[in-house]
Structure formats: structure tokens, C-alpha cells
PDB file of N, CA and C in Angstrom:
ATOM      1  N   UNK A   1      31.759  12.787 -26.529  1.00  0.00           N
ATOM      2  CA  UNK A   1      30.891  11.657 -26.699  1.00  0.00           C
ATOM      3  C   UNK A   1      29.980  11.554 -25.483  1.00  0.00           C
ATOM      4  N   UNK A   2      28.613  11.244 -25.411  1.00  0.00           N
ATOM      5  CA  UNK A   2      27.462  11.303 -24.760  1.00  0.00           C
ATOM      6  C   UNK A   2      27.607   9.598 -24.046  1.00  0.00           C
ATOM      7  N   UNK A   3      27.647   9.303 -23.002  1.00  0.00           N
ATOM      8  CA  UNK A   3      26.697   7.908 -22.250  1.00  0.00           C
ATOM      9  C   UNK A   3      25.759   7.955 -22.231  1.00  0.00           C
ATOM     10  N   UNK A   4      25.258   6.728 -22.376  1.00  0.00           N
ATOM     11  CA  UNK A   4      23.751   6.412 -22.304  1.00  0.00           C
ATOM     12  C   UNK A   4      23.136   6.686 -21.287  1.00  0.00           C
ATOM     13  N   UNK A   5      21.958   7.049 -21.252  1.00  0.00           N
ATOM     14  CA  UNK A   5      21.579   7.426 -19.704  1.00  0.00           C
ATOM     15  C   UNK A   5      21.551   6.157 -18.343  1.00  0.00           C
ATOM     16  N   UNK A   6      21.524   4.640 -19.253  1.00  0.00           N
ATOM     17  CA  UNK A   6      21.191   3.849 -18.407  1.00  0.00           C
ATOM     18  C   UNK A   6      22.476   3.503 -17.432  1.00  0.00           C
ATOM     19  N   UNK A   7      23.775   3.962 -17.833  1.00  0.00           N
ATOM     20  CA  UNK A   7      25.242   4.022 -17.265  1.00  0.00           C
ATOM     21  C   UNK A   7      25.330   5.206 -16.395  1.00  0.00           C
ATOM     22  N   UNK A   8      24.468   5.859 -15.882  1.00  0.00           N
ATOM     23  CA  UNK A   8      24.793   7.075 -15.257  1.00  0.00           C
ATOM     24  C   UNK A   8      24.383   6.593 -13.454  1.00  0.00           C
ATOM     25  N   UNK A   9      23.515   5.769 -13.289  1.00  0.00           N
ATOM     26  CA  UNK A   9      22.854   4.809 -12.286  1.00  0.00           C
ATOM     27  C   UNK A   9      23.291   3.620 -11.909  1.00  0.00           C
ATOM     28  N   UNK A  10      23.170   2.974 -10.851  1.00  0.00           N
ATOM     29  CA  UNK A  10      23.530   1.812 -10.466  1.00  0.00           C
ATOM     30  C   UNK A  10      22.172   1.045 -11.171  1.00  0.00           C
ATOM     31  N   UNK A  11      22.682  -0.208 -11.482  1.00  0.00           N
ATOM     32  CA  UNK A  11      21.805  -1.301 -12.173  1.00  0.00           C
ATOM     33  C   UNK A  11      20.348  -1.528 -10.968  1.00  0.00           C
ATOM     34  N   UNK A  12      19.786  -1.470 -11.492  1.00  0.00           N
ATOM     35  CA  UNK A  12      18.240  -1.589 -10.515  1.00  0.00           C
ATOM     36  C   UNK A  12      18.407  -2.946 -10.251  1.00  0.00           C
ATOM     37  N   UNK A  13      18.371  -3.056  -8.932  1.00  0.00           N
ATOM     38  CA  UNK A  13      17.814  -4.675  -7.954  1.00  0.00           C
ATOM     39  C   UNK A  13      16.368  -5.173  -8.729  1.00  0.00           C
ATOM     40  N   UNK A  14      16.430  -6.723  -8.545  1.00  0.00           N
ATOM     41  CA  UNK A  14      15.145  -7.120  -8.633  1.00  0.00           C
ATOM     42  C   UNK A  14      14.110  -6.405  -7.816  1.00  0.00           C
ATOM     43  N   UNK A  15      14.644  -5.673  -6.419  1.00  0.00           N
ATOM     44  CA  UNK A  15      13.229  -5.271  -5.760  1.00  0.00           C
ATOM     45  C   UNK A  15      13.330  -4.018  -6.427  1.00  0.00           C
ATOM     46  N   UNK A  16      14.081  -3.565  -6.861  1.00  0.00           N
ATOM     47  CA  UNK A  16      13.577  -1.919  -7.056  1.00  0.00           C
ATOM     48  C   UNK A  16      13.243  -2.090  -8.362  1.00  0.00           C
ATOM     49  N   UNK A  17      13.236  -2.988  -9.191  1.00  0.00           N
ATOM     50  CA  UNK A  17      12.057  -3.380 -10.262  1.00  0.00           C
ATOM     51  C   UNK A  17      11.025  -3.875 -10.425  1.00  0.00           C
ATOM     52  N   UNK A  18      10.593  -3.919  -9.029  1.00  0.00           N
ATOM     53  CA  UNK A  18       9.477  -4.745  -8.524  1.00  0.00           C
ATOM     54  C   UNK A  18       9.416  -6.061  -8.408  1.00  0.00           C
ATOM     55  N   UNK A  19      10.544  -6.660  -8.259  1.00  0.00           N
ATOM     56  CA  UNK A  19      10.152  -8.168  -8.075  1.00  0.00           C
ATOM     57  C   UNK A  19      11.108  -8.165  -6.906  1.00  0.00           C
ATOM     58  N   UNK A  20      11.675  -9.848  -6.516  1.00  0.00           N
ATOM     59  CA  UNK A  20      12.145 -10.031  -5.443  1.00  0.00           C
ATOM     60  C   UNK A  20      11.099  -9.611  -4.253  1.00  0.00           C
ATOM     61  N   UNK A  21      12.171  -9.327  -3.339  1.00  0.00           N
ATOM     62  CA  UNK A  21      11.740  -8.808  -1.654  1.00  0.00           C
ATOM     63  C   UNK A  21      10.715  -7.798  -1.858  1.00  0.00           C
ATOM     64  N   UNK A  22      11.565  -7.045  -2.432  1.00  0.00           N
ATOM     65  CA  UNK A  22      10.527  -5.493  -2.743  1.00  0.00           C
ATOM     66  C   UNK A  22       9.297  -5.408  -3.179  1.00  0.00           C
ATOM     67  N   UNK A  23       9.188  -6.755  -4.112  1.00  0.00           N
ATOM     68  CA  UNK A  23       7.632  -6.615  -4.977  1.00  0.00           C
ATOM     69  C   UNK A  23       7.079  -7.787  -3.843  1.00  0.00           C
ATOM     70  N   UNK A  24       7.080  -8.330  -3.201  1.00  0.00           N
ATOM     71  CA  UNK A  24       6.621  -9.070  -1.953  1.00  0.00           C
ATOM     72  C   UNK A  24       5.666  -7.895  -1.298  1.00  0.00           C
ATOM     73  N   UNK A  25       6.853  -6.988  -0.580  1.00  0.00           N
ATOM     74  CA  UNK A  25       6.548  -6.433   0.391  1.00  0.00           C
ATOM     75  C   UNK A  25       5.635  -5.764   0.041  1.00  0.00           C
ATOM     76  N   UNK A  26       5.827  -4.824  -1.545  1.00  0.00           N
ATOM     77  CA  UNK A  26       4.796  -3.636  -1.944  1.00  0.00           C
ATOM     78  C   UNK A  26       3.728  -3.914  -2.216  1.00  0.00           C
ATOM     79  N   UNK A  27       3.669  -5.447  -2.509  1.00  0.00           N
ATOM     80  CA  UNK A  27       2.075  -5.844  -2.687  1.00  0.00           C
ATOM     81  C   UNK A  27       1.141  -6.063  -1.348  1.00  0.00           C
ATOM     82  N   UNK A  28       1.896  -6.768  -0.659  1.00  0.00           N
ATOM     83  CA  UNK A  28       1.326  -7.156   1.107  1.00  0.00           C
ATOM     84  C   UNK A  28       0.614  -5.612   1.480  1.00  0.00           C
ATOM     85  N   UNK A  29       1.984  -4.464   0.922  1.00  0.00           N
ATOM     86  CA  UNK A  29       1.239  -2.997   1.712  1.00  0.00           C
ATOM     87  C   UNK A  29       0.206  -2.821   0.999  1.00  0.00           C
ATOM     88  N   UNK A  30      -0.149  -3.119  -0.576  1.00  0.00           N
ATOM     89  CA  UNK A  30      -1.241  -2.682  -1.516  1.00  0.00           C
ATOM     90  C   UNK A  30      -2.558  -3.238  -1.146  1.00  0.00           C
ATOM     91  N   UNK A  31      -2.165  -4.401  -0.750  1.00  0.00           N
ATOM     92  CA  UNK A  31      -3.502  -5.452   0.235  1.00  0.00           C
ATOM     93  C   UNK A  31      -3.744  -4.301   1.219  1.00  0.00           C
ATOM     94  N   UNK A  32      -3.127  -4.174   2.167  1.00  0.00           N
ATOM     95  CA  UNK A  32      -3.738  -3.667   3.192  1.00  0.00           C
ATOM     96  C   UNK A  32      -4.190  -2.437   3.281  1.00  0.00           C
ATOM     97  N   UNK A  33      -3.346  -1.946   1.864  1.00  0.00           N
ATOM     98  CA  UNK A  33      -4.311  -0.251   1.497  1.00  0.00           C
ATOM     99  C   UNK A  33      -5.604  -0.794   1.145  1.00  0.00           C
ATOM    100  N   UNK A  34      -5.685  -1.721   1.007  1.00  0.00           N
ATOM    101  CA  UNK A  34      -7.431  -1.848  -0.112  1.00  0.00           C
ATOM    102  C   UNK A  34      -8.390  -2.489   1.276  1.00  0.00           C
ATOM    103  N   UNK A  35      -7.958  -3.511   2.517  1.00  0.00           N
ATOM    104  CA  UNK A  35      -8.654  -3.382   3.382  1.00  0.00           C
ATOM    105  C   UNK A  35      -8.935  -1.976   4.027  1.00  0.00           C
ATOM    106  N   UNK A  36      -7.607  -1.336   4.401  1.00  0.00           N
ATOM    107  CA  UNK A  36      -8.096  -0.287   5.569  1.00  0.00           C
ATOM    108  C   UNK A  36      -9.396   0.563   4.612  1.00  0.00           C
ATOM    109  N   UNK A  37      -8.983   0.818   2.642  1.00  0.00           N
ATOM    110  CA  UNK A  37     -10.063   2.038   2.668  1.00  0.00           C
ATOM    111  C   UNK A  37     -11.432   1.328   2.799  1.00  0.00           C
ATOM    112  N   UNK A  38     -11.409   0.030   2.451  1.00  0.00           N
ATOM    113  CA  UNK A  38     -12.467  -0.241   2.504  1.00  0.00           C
ATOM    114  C   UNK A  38     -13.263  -0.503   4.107  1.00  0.00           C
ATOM    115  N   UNK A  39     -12.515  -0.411   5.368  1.00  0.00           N
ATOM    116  CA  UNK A  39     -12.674  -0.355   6.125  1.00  0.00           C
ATOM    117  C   UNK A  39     -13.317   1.222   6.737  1.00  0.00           C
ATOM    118  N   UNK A  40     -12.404   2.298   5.993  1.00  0.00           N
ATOM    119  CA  UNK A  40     -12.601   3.702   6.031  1.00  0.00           C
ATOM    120  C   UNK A  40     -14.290   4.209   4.937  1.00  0.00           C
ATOM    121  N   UNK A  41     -13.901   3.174   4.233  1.00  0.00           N
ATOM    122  CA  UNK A  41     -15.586   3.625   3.456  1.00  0.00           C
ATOM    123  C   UNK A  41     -16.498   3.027   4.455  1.00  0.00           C
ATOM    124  N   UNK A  42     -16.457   1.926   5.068  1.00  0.00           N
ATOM    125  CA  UNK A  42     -17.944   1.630   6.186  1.00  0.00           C
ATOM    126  C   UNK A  42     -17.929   2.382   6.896  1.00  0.00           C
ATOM    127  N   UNK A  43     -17.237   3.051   7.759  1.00  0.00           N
ATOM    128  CA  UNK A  43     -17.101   3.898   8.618  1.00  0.00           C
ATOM    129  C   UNK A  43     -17.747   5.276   8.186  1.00  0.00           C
ATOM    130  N   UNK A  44     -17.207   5.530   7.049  1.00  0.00           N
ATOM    131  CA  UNK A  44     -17.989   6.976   6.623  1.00  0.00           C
ATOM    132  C   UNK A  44     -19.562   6.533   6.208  1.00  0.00           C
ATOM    133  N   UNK A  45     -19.891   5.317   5.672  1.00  0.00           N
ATOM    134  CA  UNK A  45     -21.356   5.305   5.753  1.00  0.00           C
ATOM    135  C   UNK A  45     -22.077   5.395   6.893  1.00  0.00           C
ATOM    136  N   UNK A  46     -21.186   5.022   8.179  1.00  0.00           N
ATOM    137  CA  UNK A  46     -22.675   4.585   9.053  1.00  0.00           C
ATOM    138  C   UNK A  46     -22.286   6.441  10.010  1.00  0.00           C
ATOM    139  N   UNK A  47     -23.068   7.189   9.381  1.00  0.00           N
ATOM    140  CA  UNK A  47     -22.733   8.673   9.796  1.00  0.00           C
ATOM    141  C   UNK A  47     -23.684   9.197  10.398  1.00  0.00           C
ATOM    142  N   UNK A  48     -23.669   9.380  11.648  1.00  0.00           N
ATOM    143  CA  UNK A  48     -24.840   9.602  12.588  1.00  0.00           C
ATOM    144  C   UNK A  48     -26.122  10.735  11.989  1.00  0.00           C
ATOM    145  N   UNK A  49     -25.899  11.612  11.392  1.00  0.00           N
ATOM    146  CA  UNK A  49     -26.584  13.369  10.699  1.00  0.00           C
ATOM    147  C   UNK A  49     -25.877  13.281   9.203  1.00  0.00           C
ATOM    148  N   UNK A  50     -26.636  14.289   9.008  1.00  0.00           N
ATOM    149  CA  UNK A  50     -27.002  14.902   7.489  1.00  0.00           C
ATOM    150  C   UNK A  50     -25.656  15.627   8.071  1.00  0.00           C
ATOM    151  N   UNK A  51     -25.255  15.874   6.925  1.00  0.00           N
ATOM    152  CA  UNK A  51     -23.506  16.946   6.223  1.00  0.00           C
ATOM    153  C   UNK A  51     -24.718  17.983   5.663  1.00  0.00           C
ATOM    154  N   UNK A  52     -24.479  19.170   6.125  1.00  0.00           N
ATOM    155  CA  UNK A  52     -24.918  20.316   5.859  1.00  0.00           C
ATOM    156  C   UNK A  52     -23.626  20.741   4.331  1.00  0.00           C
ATOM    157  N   UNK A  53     -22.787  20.272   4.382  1.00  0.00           N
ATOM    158  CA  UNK A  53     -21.687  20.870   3.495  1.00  0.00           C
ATOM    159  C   UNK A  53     -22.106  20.257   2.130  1.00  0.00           C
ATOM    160  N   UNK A  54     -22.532  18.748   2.655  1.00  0.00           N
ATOM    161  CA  UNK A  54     -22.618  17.611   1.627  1.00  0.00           C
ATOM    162  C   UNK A  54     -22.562  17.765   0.091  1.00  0.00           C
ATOM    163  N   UNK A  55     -21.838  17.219  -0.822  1.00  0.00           N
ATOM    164  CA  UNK A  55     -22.248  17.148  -2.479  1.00  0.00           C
ATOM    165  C   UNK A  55     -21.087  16.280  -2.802  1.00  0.00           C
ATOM    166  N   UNK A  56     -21.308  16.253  -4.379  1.00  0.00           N
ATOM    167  CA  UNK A  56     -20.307  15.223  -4.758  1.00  0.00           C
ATOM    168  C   UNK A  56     -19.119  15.451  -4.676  1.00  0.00           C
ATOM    169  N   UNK A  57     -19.036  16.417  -5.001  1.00  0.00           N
ATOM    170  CA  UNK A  57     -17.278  17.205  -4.808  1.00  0.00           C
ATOM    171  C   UNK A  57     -16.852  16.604  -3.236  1.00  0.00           C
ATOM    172  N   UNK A  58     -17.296  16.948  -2.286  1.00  0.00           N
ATOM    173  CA  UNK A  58     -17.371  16.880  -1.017  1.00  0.00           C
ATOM    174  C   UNK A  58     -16.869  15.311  -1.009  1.00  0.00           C
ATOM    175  N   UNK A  59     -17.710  14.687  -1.277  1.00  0.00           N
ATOM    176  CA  UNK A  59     -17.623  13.116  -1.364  1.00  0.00           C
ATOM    177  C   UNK A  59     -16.400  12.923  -2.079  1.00  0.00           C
ATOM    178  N   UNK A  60     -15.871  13.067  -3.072  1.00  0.00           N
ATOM    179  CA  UNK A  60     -15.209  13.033  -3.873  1.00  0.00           C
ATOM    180  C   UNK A  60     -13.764  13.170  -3.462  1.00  0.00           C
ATOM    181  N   UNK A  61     -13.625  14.637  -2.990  1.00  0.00           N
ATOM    182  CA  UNK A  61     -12.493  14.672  -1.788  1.00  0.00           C
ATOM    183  C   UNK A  61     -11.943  13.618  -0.849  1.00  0.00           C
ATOM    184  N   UNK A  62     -13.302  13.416  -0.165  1.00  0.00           N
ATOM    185  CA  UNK A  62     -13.161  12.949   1.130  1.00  0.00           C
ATOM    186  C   UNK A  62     -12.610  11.507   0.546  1.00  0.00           C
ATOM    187  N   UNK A  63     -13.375  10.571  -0.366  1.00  0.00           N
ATOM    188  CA  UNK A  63     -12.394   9.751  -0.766  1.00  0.00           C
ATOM    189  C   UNK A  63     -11.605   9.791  -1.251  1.00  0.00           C
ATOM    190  N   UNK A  64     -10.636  10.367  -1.775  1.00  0.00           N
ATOM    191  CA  UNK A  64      -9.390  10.376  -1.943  1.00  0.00           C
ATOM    192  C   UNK A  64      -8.278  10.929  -1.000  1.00  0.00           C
ATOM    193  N   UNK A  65      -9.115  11.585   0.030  1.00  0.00           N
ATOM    194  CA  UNK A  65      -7.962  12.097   1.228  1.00  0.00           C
ATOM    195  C   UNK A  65      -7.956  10.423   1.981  1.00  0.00           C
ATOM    196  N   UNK A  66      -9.331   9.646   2.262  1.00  0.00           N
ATOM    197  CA  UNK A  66      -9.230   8.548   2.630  1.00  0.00           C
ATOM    198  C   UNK A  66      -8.194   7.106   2.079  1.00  0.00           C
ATOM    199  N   UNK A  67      -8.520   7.577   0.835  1.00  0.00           N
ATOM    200  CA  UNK A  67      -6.909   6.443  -0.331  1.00  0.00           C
ATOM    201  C   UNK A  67      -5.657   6.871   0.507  1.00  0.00           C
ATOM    202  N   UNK A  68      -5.475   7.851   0.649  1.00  0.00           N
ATOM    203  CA  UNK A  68      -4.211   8.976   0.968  1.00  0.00           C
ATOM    204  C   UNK A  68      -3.957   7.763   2.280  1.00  0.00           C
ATOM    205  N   UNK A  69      -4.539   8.095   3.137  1.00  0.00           N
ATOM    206  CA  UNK A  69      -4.730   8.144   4.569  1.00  0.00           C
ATOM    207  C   UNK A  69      -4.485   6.532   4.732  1.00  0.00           C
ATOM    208  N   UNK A  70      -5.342   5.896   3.941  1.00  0.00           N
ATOM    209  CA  UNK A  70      -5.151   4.678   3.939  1.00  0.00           C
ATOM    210  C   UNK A  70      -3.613   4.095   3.561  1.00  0.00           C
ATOM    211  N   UNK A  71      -3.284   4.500   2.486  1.00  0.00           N
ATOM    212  CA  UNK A  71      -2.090   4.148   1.585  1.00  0.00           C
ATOM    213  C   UNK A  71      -1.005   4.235   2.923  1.00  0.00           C
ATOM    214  N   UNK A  72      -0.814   5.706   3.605  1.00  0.00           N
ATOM    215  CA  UNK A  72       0.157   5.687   4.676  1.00  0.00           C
ATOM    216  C   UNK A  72       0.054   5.040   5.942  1.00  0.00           C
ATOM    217  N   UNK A  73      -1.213   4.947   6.575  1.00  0.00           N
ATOM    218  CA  UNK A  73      -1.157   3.515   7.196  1.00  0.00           C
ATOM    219  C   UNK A  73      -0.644   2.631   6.846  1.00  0.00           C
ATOM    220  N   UNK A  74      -0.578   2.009   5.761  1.00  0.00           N
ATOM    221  CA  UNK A  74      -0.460   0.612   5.509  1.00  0.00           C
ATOM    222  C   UNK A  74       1.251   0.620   5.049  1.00  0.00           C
ATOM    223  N   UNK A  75       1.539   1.714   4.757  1.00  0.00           N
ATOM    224  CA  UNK A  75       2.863   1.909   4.728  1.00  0.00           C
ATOM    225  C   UNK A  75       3.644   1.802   6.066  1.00  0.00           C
ATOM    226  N   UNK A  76       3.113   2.243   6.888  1.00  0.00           N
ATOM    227  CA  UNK A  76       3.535   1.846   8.649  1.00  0.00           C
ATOM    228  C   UNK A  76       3.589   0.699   8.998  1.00  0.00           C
ATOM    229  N   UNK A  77       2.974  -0.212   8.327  1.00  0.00           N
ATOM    230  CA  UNK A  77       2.626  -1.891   8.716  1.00  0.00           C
ATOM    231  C   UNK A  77       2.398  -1.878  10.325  1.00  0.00           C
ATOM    232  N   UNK A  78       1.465  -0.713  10.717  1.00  0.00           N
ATOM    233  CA  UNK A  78       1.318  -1.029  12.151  1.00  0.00           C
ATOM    234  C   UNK A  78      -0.259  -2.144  12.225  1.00  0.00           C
ATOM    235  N   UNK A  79      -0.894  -2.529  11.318  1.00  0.00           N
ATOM    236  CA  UNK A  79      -1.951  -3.711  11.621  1.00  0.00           C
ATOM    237  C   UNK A  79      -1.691  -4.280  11.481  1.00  0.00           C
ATOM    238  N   UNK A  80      -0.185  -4.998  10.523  1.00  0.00           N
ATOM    239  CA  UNK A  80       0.366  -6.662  10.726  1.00  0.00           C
ATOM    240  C   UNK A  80      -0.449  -6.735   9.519  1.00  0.00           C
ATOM    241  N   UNK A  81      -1.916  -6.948   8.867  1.00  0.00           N
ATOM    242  CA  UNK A  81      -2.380  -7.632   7.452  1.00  0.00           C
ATOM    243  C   UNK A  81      -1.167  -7.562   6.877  1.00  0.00           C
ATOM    244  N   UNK A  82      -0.302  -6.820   5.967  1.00  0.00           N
ATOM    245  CA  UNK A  82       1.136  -6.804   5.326  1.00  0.00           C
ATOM    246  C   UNK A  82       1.324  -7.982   5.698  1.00  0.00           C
ATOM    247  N   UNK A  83       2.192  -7.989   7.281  1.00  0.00           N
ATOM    248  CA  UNK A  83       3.121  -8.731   7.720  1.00  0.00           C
ATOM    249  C   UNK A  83       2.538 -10.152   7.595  1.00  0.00           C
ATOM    250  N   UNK A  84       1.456 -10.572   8.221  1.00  0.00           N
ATOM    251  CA  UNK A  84       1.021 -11.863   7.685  1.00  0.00           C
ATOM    252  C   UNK A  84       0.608 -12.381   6.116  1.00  0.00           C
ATOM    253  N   UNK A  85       0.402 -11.285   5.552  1.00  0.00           N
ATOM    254  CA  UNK A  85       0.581 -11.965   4.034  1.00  0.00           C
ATOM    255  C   UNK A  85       1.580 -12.110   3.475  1.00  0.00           C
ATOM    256  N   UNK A  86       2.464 -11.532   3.641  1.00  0.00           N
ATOM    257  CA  UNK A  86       3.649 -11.501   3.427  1.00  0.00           C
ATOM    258  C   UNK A  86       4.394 -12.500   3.479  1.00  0.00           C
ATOM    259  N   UNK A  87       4.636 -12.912   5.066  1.00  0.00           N
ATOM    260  CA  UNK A  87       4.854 -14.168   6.005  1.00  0.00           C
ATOM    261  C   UNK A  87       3.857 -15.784   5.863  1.00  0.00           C
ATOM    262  N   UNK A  88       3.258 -15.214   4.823  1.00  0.00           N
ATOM    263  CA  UNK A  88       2.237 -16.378   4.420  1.00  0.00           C
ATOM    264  C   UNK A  88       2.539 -17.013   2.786  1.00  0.00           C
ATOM    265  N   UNK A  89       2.750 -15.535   2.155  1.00  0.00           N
ATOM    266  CA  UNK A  89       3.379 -16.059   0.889  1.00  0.00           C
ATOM    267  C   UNK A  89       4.741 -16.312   0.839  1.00  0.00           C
ATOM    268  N   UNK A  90       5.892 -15.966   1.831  1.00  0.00           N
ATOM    269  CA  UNK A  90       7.077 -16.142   1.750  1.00  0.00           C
ATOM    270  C   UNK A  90       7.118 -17.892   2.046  1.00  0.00           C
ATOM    271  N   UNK A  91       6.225 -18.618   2.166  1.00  0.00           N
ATOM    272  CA  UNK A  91       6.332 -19.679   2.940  1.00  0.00           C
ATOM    273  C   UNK A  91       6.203 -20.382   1.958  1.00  0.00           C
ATOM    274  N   UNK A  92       4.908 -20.056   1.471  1.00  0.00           N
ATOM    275  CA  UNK A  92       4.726 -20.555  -0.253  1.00  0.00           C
ATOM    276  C   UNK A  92       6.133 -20.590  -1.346  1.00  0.00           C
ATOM    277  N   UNK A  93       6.217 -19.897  -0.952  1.00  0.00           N
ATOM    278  CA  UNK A  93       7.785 -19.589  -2.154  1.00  0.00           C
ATOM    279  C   UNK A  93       8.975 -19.813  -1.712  1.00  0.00           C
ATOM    280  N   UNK A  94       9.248 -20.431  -0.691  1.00  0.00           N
ATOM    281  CA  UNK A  94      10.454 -21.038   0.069  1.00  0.00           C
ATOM    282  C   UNK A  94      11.499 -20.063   0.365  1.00  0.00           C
ATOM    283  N   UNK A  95      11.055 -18.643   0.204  1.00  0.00           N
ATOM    284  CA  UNK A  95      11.537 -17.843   0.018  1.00  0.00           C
ATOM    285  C   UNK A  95      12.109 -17.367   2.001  1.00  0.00           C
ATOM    286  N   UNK A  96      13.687 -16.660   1.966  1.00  0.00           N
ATOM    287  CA  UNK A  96      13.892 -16.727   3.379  1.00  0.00           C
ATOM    288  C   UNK A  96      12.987 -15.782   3.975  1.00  0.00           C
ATOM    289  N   UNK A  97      12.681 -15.399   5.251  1.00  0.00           N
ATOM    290  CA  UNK A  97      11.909 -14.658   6.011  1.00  0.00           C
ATOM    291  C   UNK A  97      13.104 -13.551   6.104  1.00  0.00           C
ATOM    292  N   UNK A  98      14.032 -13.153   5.864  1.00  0.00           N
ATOM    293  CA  UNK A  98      14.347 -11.645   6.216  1.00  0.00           C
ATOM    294  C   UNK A  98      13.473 -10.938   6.280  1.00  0.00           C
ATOM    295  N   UNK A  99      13.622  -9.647   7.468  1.00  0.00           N
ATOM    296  CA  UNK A  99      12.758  -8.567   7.206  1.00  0.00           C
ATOM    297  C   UNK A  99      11.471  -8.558   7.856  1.00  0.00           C
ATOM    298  N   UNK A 100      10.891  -9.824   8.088  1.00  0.00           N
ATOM    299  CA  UNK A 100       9.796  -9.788   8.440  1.00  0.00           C
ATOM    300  C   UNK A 100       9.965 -10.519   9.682  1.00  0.00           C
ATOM    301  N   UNK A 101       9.003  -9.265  10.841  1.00  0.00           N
ATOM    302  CA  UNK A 101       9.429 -10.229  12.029  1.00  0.00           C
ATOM    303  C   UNK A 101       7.794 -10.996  12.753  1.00  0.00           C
TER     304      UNK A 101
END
């Protein structure tokens, strides 16, 4: 006789279903992926010379190595945006501050 596959795993936490703590935190990092690229796109506009390489492909790349780049920053929570939204909505929601210092 076969088990179901859903008995083969421990029961998923509210955060590892995205809610609770976990869906807090993963959104705070999703914020701050969407500042830094958009921080990383001004930066690539104000570009001193012409790209001899230049085309869309080129462009094309380059933003998505920048999503990349961005995404793992913000996974570091070394600028704090996370941590203060985070620490801003946990307050809202009476929710305890574990975790966040």
C-alpha cells in the first residue's frame, strides 16, 4: 500500500507557507529588492560614454544580472529598508518583534 505524498514531510509552518513570520519577513526583503533595482536602474542611466558593445540583448542581460544582484542584497538585510518595514508592520499587527533587531 502507497502513502500519500503529503505524509512523507513534516506539516508546513505558517511561515513556510508564506504567512506568519516568514511571509513578514519575505515581503520586507521583496520591498527592498524593488528599491535597490530601482536604485541600480538610475545608476546605470546616468553613464558617463557610449557602450561600444551596446544593444538590446546587452541591456537585457544587464537587467536581469541587476534583479539577481539586487534580490541578494536585500537578502543580506545589510540596508535595514527590510528591517524597518518589517519593524513597522510588526507594530501594526501587535505582532512580537522576534528576530528583528
Amino acid at each position: 500500500m502507497t502513502n500519500p505524498v503529503s505524509s512523507f514531510g513534516a506539516t508546513p509552518t505558517p511561515a513556510a507557507a508564506g504567512g506568519g513570520d516568514g511571509g513578514l519577513r519575505k515581503a520586507a526583503e521583496a520591498f527592498e529588492a524593488v528599491i535597490l533595482r530601482q536604485l541600480m536602474a538610475s545608476m546605470r542611466q546616468a553613464k558617463l560614454g557610449d557602450d561600444i558593445f551596446g544593444s538590446s540583448a546587452t541591456d537585457n542581460f544587464r537587467e536581469m544580472a541587476d534583479a539577481r544582484t539586487a534580490d541578494s542584497i536585500a537578502a543580506m538585510r545589510q540596508f535595514g529598508i527590510a528591517d524597518m518595514v518589517e519593524r513597522q508592520f510588526r507594530g501594526q499587527l501587535g505582532a512580537p518583534k522576534g528576530g528583528v533587531q
